[in-house]
C-alpha atoms as a PDB file:
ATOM      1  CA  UNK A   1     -23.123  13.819 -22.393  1.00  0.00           C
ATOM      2  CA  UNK A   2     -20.367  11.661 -23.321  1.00  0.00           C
ATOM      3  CA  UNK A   3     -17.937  13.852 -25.134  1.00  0.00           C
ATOM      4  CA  UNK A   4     -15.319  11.354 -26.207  1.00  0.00           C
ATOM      5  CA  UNK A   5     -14.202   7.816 -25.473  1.00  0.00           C
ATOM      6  CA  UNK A   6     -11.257   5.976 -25.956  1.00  0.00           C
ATOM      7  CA  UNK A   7      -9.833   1.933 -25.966  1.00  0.00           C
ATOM      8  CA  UNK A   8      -6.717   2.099 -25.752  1.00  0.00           C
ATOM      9  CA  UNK A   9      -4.499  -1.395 -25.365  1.00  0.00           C
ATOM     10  CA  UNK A  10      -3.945  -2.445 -21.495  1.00  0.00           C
ATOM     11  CA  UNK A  11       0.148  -1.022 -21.307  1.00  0.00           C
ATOM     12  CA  UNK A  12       1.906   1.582 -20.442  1.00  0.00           C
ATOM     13  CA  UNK A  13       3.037   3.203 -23.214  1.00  0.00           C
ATOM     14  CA  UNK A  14      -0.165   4.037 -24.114  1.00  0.00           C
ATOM     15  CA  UNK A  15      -1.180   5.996 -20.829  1.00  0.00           C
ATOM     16  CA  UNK A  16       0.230   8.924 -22.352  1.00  0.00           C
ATOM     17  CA  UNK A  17      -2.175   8.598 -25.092  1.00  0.00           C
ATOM     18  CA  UNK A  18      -5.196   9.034 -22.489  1.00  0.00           C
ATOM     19  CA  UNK A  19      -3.552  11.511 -20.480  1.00  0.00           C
ATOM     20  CA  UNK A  20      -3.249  13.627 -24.163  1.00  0.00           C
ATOM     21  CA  UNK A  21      -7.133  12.833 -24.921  1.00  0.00           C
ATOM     22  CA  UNK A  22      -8.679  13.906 -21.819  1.00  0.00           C
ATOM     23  CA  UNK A  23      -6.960  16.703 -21.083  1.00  0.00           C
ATOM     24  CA  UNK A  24      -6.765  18.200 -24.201  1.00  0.00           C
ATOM     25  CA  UNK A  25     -11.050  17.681 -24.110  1.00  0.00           C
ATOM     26  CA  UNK A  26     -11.343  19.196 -20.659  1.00  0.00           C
ATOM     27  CA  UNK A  27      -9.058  22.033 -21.515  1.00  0.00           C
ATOM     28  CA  UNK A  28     -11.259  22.506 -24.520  1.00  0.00           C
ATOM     29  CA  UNK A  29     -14.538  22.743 -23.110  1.00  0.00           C
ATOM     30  CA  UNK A  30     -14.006  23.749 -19.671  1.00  0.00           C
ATOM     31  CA  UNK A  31     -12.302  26.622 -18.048  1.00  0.00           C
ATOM     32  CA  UNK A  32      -8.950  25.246 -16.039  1.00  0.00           C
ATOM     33  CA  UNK A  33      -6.026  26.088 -14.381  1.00  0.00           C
ATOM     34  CA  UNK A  34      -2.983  25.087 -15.071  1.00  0.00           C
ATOM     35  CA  UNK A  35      -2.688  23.173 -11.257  1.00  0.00           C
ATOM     36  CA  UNK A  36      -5.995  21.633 -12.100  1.00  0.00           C
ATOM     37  CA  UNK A  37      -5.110  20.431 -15.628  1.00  0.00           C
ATOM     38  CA  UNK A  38      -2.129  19.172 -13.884  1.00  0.00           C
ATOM     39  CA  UNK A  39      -3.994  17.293 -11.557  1.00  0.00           C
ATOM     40  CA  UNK A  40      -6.135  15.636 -13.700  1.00  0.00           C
ATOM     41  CA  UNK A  41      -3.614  14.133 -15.903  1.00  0.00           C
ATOM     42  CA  UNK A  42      -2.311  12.586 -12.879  1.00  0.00           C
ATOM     43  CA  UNK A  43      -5.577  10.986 -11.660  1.00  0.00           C
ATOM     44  CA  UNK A  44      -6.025   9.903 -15.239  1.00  0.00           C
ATOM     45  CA  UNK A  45      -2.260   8.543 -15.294  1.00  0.00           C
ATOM     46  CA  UNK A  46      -2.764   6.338 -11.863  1.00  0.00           C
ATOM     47  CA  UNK A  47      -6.494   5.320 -12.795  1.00  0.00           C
ATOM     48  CA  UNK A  48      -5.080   3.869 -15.784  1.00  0.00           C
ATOM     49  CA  UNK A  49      -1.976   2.188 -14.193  1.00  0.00           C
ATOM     50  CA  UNK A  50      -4.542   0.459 -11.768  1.00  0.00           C
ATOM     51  CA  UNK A  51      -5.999  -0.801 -14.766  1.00  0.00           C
ATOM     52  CA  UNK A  52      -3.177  -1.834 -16.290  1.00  0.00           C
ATOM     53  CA  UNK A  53      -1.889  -3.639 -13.558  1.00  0.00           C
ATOM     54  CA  UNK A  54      -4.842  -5.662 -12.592  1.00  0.00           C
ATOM     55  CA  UNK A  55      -3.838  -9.081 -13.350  1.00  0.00           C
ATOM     56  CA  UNK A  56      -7.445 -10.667 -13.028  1.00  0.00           C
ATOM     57  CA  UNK A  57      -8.766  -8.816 -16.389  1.00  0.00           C
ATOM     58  CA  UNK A  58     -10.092 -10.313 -18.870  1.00  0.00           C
ATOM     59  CA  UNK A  59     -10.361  -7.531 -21.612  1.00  0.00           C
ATOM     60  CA  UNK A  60      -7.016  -6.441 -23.566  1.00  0.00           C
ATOM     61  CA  UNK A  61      -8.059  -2.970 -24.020  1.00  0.00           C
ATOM     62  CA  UNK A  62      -9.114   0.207 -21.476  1.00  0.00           C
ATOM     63  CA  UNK A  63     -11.641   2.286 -22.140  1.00  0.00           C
ATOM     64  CA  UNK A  64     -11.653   6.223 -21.005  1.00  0.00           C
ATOM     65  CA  UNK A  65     -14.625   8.334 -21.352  1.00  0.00           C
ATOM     66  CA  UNK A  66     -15.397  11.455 -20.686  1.00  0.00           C
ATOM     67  CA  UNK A  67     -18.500  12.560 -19.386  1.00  0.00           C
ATOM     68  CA  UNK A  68     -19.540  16.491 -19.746  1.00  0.00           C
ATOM     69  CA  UNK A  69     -21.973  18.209 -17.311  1.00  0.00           C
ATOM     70  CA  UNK A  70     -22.486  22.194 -17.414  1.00  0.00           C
ATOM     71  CA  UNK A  71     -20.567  22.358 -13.696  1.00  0.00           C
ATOM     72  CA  UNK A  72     -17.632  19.494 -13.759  1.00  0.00           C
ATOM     73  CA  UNK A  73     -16.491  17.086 -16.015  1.00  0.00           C
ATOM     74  CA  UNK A  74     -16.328  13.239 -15.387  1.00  0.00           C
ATOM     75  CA  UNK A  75     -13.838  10.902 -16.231  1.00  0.00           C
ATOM     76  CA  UNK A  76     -14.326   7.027 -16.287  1.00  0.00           C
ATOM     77  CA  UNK A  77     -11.214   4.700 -16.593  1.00  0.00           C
ATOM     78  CA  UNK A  78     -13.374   1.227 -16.738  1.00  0.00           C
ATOM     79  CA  UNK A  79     -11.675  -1.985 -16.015  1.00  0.00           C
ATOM     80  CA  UNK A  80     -10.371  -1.234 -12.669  1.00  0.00           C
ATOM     81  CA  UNK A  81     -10.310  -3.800  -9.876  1.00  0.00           C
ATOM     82  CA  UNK A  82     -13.059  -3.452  -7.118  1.00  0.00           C
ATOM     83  CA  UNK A  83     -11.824  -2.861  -3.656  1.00  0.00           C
ATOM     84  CA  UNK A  84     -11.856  -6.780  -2.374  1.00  0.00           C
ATOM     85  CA  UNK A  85     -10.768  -8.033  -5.902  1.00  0.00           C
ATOM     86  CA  UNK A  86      -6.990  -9.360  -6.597  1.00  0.00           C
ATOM     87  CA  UNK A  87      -5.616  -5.899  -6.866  1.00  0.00           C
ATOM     88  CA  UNK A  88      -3.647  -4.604  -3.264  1.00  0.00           C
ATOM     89  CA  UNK A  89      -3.460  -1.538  -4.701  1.00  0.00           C
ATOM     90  CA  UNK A  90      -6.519  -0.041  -4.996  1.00  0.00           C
ATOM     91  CA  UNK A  91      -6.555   0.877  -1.034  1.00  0.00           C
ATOM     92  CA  UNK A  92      -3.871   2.965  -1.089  1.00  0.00           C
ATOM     93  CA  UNK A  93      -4.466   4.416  -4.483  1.00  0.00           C
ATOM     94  CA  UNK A  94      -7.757   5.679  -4.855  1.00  0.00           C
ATOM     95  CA  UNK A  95      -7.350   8.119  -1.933  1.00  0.00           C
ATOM     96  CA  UNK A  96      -4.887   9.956  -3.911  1.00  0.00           C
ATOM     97  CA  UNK A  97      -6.440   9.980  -6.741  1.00  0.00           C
ATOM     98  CA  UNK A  98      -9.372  11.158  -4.944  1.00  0.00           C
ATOM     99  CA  UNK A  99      -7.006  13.975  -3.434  1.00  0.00           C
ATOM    100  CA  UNK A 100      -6.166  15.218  -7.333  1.00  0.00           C
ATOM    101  CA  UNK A 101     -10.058  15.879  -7.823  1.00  0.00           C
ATOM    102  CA  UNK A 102     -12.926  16.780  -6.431  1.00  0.00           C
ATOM    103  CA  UNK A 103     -14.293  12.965  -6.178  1.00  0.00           C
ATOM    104  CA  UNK A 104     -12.956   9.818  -7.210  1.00  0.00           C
ATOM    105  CA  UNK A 105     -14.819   6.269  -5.856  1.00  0.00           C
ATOM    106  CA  UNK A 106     -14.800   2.638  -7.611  1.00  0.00           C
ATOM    107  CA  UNK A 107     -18.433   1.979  -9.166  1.00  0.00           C
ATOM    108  CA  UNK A 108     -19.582  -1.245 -10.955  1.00  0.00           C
ATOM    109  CA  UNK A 109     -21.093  -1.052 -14.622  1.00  0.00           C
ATOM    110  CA  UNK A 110     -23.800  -1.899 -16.165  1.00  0.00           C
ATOM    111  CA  UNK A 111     -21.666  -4.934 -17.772  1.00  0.00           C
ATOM    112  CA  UNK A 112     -20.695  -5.969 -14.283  1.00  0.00           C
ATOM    113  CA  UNK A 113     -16.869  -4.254 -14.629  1.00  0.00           C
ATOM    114  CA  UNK A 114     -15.974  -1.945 -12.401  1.00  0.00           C
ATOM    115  CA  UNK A 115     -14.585   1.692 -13.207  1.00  0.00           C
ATOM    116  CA  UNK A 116     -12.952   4.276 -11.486  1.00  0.00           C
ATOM    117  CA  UNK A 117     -15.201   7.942 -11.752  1.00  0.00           C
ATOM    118  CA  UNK A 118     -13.362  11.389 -11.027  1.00  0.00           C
ATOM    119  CA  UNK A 119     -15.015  13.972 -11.168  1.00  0.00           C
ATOM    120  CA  UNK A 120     -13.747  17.556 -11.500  1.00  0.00           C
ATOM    121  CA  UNK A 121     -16.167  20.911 -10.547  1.00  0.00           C
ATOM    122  CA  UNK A 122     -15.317  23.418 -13.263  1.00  0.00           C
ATOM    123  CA  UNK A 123     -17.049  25.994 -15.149  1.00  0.00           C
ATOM    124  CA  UNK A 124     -17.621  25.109 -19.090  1.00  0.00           C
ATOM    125  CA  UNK A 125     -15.868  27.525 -21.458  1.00  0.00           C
ATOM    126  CA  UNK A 126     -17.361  30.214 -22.955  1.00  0.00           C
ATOM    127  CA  UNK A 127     -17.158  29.851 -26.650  1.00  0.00           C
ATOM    128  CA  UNK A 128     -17.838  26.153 -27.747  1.00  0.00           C
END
């Protein structure tokens, strides 16, 4: 289920701004630490700096979603370059994001974009 999504304009000021959103949501709905909480900002913060610094995209915006399941949440940060696209960095870069949660990989849309997914095992609060 798709709890919230956000476009936010492709800089960096506005990371903060996603960071805020989805971990304010996860904290919400799912039962976290405070070394996981920290963690996931961080993925969130470098998925969206990939973004940002893709040179070969066409959209001015990114768009973060966040996906909840009963055992983990999932984040999507869409408009990241595929591994073999312009981007250098993704090599380097998705392993530690990867290392922050439980699973990170680069997917392709339905649209044809690609994304990055991170996914985070955690039990769902209590009282909702």
């Amino acid at each position: 289920m798709r709890l919230v999504e956000l476009a936010i304009p492709r800089h960096a000021e506005f990371v903060s701004l996603a960071r805020l959103v989805v971990s304010s949501i996860a904290d919400e709905r799912y039962q976290l630490s405070d070394d996981q909480l920290d963690s996931l900002k961080l993925a969130v913060s470098e998925a969206c700096v990939l973004a940002i610094d893709d040179h070969t995209a066409v959209t001015k915006s990114l768009v973060i979603g966040c996906d909840g399941v009963n055992d983990r949440i999932e984040i999507v940060v869409e408009g990241v370059a595929a591994e073999g696209d312009a981007s250098d960095n993704v090599a380097p870069t998705l392993p530690f994001i990867a290392s922050l949660v439980d699973d990170a990989v680069i997917e392709l849309t339905d649209h044809g974009r690609s994304q990055v997914r991170m996914t985070l095992m955690c039990e769902r609060a209590q009282q909702l």
